[in-house]
C-alpha atoms as a PDB file:
ATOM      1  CA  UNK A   1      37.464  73.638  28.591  1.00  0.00           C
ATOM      2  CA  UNK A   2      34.096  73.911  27.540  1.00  0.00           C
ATOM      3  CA  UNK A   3      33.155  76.855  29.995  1.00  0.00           C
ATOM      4  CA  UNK A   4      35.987  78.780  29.151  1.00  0.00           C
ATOM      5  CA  UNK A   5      35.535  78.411  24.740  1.00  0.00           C
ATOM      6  CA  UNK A   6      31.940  78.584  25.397  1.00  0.00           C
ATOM      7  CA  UNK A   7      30.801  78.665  21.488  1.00  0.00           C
ATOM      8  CA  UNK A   8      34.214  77.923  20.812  1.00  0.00           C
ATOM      9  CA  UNK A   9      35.009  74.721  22.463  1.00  0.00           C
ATOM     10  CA  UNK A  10      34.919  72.584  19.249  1.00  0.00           C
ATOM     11  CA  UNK A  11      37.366  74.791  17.859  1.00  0.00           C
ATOM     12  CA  UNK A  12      39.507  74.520  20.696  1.00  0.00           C
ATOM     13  CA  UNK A  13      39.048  70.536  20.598  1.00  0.00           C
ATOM     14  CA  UNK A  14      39.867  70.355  16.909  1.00  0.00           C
ATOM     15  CA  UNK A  15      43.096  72.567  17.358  1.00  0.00           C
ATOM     16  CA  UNK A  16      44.591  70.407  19.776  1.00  0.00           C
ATOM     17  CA  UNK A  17      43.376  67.201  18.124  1.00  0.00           C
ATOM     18  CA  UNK A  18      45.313  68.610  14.855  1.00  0.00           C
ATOM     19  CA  UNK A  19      48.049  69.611  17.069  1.00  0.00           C
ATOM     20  CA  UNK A  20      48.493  65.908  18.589  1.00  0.00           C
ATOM     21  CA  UNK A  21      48.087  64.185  15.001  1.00  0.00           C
ATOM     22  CA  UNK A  22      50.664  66.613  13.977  1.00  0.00           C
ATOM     23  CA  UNK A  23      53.151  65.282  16.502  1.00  0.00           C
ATOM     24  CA  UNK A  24      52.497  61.829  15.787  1.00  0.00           C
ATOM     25  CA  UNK A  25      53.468  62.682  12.065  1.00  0.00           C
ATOM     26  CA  UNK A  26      56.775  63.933  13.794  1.00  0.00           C
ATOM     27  CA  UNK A  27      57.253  61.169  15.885  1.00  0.00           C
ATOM     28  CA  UNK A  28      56.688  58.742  12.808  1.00  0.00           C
ATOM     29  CA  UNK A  29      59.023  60.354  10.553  1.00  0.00           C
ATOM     30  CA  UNK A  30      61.597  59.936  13.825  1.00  0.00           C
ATOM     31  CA  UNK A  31      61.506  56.811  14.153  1.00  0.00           C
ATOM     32  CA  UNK A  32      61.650  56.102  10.315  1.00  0.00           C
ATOM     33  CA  UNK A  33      64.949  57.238  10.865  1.00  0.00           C
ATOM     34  CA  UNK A  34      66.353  56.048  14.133  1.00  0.00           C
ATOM     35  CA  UNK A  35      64.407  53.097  14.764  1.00  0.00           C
ATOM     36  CA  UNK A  36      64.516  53.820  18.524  1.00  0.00           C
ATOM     37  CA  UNK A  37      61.848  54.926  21.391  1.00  0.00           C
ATOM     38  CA  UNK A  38      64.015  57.958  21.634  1.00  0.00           C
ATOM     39  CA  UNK A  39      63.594  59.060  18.382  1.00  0.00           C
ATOM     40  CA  UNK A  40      62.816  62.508  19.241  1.00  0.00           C
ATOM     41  CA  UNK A  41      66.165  62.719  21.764  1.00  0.00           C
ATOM     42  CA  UNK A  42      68.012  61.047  19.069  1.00  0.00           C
ATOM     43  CA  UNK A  43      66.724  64.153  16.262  1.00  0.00           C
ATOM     44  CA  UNK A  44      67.985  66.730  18.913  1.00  0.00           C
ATOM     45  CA  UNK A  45      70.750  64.599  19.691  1.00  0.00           C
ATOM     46  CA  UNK A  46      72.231  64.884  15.366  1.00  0.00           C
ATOM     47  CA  UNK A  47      71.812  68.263  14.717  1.00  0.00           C
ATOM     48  CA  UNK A  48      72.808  70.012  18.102  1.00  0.00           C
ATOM     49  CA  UNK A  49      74.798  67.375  19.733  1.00  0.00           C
ATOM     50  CA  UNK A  50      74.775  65.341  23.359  1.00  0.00           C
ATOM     51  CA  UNK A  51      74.152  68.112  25.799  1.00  0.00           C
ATOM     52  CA  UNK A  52      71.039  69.284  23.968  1.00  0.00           C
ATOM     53  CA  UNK A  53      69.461  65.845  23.663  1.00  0.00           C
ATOM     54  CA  UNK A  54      69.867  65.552  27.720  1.00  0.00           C
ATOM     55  CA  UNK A  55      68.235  68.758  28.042  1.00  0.00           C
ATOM     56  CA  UNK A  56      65.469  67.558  25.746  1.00  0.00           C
ATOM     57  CA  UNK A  57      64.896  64.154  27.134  1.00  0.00           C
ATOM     58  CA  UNK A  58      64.774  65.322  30.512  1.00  0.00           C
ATOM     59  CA  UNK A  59      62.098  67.548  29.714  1.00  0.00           C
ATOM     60  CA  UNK A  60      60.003  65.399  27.683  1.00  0.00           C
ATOM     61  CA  UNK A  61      60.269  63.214  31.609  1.00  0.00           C
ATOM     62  CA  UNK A  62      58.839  65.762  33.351  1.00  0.00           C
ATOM     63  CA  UNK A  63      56.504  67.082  30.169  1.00  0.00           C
ATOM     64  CA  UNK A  64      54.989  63.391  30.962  1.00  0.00           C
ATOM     65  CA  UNK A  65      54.458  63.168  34.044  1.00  0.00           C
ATOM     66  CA  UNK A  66      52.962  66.272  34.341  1.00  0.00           C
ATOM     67  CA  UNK A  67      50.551  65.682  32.003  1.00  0.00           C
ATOM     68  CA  UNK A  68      49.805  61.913  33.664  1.00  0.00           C
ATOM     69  CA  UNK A  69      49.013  63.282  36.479  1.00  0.00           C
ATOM     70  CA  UNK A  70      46.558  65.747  34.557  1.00  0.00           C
ATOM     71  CA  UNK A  71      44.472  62.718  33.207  1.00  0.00           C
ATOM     72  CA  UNK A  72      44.802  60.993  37.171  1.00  0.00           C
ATOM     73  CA  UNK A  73      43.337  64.111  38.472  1.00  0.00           C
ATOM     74  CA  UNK A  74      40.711  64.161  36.214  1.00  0.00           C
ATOM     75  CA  UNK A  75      39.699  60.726  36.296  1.00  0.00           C
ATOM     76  CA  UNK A  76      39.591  60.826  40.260  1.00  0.00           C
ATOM     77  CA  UNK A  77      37.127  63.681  40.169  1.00  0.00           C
ATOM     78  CA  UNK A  78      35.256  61.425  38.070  1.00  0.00           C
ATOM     79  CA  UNK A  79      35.344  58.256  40.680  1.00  0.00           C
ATOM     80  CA  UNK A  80      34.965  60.772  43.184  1.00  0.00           C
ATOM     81  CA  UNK A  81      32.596  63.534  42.356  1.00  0.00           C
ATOM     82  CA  UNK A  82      31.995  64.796  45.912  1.00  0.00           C
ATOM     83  CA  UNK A  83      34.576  63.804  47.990  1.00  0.00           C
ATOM     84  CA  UNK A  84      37.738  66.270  49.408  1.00  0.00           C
ATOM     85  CA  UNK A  85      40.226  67.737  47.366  1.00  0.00           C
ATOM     86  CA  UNK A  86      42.664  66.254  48.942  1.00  0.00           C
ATOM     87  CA  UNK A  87      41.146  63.015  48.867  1.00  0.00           C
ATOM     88  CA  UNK A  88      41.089  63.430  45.173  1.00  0.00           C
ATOM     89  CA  UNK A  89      44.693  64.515  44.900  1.00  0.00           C
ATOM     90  CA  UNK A  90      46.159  61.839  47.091  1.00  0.00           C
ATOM     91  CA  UNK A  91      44.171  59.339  45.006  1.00  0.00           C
ATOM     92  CA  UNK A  92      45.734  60.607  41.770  1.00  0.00           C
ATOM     93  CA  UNK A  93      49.042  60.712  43.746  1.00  0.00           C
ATOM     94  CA  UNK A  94      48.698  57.197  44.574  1.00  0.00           C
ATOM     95  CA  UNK A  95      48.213  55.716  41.175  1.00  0.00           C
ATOM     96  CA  UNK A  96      50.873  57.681  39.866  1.00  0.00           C
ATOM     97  CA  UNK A  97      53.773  56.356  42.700  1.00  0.00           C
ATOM     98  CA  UNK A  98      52.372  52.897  41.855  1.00  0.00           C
ATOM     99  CA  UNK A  99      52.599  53.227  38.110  1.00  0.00           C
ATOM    100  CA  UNK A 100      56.061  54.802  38.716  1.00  0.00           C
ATOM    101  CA  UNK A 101      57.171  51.985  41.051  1.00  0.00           C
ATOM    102  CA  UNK A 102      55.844  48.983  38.902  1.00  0.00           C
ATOM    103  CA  UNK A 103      57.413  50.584  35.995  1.00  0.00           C
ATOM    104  CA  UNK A 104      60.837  50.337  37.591  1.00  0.00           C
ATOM    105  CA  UNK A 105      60.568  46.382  38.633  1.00  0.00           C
ATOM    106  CA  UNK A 106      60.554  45.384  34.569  1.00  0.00           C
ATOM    107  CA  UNK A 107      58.735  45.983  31.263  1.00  0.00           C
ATOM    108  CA  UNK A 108      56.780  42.879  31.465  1.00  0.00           C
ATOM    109  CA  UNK A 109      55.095  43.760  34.674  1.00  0.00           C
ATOM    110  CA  UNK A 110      54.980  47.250  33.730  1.00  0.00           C
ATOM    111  CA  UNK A 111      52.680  46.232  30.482  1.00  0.00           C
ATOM    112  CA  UNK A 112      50.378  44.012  32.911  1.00  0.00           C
ATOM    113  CA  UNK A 113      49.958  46.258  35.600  1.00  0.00           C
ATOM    114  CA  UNK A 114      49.623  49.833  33.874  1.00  0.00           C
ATOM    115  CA  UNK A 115      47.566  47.989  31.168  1.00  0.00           C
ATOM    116  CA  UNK A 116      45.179  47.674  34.078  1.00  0.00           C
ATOM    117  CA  UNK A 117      45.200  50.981  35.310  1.00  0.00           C
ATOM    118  CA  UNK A 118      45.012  52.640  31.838  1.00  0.00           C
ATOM    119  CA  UNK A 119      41.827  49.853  30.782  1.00  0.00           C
ATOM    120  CA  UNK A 120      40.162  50.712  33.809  1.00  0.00           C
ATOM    121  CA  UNK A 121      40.808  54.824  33.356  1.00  0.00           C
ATOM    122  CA  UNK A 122      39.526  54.545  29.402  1.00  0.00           C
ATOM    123  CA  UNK A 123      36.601  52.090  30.928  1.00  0.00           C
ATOM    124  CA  UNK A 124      35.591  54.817  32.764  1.00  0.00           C
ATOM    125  CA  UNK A 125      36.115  57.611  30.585  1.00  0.00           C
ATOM    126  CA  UNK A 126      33.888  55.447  28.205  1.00  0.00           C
ATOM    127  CA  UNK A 127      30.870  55.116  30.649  1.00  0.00           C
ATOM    128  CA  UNK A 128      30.925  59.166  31.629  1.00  0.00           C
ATOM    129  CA  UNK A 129      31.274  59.724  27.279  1.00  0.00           C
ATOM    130  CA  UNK A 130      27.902  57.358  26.744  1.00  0.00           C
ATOM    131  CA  UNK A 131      25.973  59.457  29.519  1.00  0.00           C
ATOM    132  CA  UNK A 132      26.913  62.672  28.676  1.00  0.00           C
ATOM    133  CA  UNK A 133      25.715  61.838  25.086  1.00  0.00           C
ATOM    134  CA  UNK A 134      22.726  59.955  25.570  1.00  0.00           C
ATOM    135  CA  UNK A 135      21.983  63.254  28.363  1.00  0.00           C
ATOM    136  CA  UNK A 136      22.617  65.479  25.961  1.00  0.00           C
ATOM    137  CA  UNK A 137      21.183  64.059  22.292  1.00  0.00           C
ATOM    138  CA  UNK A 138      18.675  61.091  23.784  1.00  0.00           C
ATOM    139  CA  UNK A 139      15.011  61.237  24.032  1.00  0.00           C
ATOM    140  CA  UNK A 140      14.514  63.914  26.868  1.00  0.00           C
ATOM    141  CA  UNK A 141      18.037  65.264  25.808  1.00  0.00           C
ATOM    142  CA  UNK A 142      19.502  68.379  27.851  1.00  0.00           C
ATOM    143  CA  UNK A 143      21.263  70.183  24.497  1.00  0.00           C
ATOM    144  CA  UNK A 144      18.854  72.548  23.893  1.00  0.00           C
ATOM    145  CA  UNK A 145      18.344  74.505  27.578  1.00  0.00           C
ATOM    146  CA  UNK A 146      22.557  73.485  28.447  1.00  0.00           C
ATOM    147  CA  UNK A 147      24.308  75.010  25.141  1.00  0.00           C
ATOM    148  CA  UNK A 148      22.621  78.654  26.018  1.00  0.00           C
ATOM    149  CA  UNK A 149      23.896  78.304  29.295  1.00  0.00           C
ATOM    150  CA  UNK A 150      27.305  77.299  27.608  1.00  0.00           C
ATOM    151  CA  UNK A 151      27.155  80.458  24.922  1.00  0.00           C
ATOM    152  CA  UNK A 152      26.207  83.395  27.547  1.00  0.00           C
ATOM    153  CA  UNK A 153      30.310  82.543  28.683  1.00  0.00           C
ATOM    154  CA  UNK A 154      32.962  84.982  27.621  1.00  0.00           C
ATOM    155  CA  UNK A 155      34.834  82.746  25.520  1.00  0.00           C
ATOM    156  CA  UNK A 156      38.679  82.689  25.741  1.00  0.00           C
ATOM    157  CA  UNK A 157      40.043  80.304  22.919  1.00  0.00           C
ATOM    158  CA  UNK A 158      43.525  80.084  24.675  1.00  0.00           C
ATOM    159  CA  UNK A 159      42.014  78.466  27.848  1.00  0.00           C
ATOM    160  CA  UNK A 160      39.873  76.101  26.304  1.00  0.00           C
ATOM    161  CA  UNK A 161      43.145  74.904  24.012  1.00  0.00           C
ATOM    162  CA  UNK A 162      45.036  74.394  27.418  1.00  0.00           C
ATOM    163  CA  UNK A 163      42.402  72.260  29.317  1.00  0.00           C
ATOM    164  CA  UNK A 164      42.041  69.964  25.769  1.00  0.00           C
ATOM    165  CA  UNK A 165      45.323  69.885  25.505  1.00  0.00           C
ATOM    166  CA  UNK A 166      46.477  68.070  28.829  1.00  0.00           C
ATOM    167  CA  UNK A 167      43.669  66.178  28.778  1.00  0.00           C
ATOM    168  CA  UNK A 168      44.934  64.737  25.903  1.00  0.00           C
ATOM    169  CA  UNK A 169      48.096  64.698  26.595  1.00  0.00           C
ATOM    170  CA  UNK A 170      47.169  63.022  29.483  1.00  0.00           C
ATOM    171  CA  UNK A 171      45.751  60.430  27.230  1.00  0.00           C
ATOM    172  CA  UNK A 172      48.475  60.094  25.345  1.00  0.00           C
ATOM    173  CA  UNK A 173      50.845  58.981  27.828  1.00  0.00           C
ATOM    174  CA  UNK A 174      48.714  56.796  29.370  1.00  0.00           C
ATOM    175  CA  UNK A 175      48.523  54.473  25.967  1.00  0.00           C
ATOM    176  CA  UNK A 176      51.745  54.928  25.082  1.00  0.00           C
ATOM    177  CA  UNK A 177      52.882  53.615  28.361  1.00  0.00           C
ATOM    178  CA  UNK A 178      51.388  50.313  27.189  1.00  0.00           C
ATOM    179  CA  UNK A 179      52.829  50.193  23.708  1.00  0.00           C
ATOM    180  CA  UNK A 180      53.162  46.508  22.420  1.00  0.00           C
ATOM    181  CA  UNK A 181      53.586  45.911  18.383  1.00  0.00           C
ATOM    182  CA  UNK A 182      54.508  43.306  16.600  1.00  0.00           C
ATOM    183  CA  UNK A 183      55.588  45.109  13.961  1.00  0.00           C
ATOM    184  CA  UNK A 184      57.652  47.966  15.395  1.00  0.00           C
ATOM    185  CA  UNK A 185      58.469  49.724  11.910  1.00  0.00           C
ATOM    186  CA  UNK A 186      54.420  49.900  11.280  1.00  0.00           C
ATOM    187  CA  UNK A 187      52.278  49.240  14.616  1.00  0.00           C
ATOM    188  CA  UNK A 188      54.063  51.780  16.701  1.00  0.00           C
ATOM    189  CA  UNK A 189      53.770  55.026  14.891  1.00  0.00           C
ATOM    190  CA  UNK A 190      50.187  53.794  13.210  1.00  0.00           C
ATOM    191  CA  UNK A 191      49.078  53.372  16.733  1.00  0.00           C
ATOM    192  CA  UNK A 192      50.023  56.910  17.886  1.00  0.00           C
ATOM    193  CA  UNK A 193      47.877  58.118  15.327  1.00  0.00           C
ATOM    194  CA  UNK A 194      44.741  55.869  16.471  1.00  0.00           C
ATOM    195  CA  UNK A 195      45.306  56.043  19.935  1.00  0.00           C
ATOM    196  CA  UNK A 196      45.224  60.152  19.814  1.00  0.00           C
ATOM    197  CA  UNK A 197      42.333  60.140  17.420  1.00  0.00           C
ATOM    198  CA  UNK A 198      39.974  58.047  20.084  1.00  0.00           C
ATOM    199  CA  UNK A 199      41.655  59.862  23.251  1.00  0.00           C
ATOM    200  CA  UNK A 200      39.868  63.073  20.609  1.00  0.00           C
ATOM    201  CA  UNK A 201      36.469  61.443  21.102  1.00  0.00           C
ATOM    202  CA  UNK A 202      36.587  60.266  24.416  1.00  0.00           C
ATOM    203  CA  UNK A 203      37.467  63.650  25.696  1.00  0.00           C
ATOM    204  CA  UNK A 204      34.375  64.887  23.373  1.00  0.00           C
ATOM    205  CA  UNK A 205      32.069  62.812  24.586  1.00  0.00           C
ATOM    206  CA  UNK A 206      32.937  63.373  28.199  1.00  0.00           C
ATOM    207  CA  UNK A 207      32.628  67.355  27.379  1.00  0.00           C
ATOM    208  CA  UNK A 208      28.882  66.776  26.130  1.00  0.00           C
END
């Protein structure tokens, strides 16, 4: 993402930062209304019928699980900076059947055992942000011989919006898969909001 916006890389982070607040405003407004994790099906579902909310929900499915295995590729690269390709891939394939198979045995094990898997991605994600910044902006700092490098790129603004955006996508799954609130009516959608808002600087710092 950064290669390809080269200047424009913040610009492509802050589109698709808008762009996922802007859904969680949809999402919110939703479930204001149909008080239901299928709000979004359920909006499709009132104003063009049955048939069109099938066609929606099964394309939010595979919209998610797409963009989960996104954020599993990207985090094995991380664990794994020099092994195989297909090392990496069968990693990120791995996680993904197990998530998939715990999430089928019940929600209660499906909170304790993707909470682990999603701590443990963010952990990471966390550690990679904190080195790229202190790298970047400490003491002996790399910013001012890497961001040439960065600007002599060709930048293409669409490319750099499409590697943000399933990153965070990826990111947004991935907390949402572990949604707990006590308060349905308020947690839920105030939590989309927070949730895509430090996914935002998590994939900023891991940019730097």
């Amino acid at each position: 993402g950064v290669k390809h916006g080269g200047p424009l890389f913040p610009v492509a982070i802050a589109i698709v930062a808008a762009l996922f607040q802007g859904a969680s405003k949809a999402y919110d407004e939703a479930y204001k209304t149909f008080k239901s994790n299928t709000a979004e099906g359920d909006v499709v579902k009132a104003e063009f019928g049955p048939a069109a909310s099938n066609v929606t929900s099964t394309a939010i499915l595979g919209f998610n699980v797409f963009s989960v295995s996104t954020i599993l590729v990207f985090a094995a690269k991380n664990l794994f900076p020099r092994g195989q390709w297909y090392g990496q891939i069968s990693f990120a394939l791995l996680v993904l059947a197990l998530m998939t198979g715990f999430s089928l045995k019940g929600i209660e094990l499906n909170k304790e055992v993707i909470g682990f898997f999603s701590a443990a991605i963010i952990l990471l994600l966390v550690f990679t942000s904190s080195i790229g910044l202190v790298e970047a902006f400490g003491p002996t700092g790399t910013a001012p011989t890497a961001f040439p490098a960065v600007l002599q790129h060709t930048p293409s603004l669409l490319k750099s919006v499409l590697y943000f955006y399933f990153v965070l996508s990826g990111f947004d799954d991935l907390m949402k898969f572990v949604e707990e609130a006590k308060d349905p009516d308020c947690d839920i959608p105030r939590s989309f909001y927070m949730s895509n808002a430090i996914s935002t600087l998590l994939t900023v710092g891991v940019a730097f």
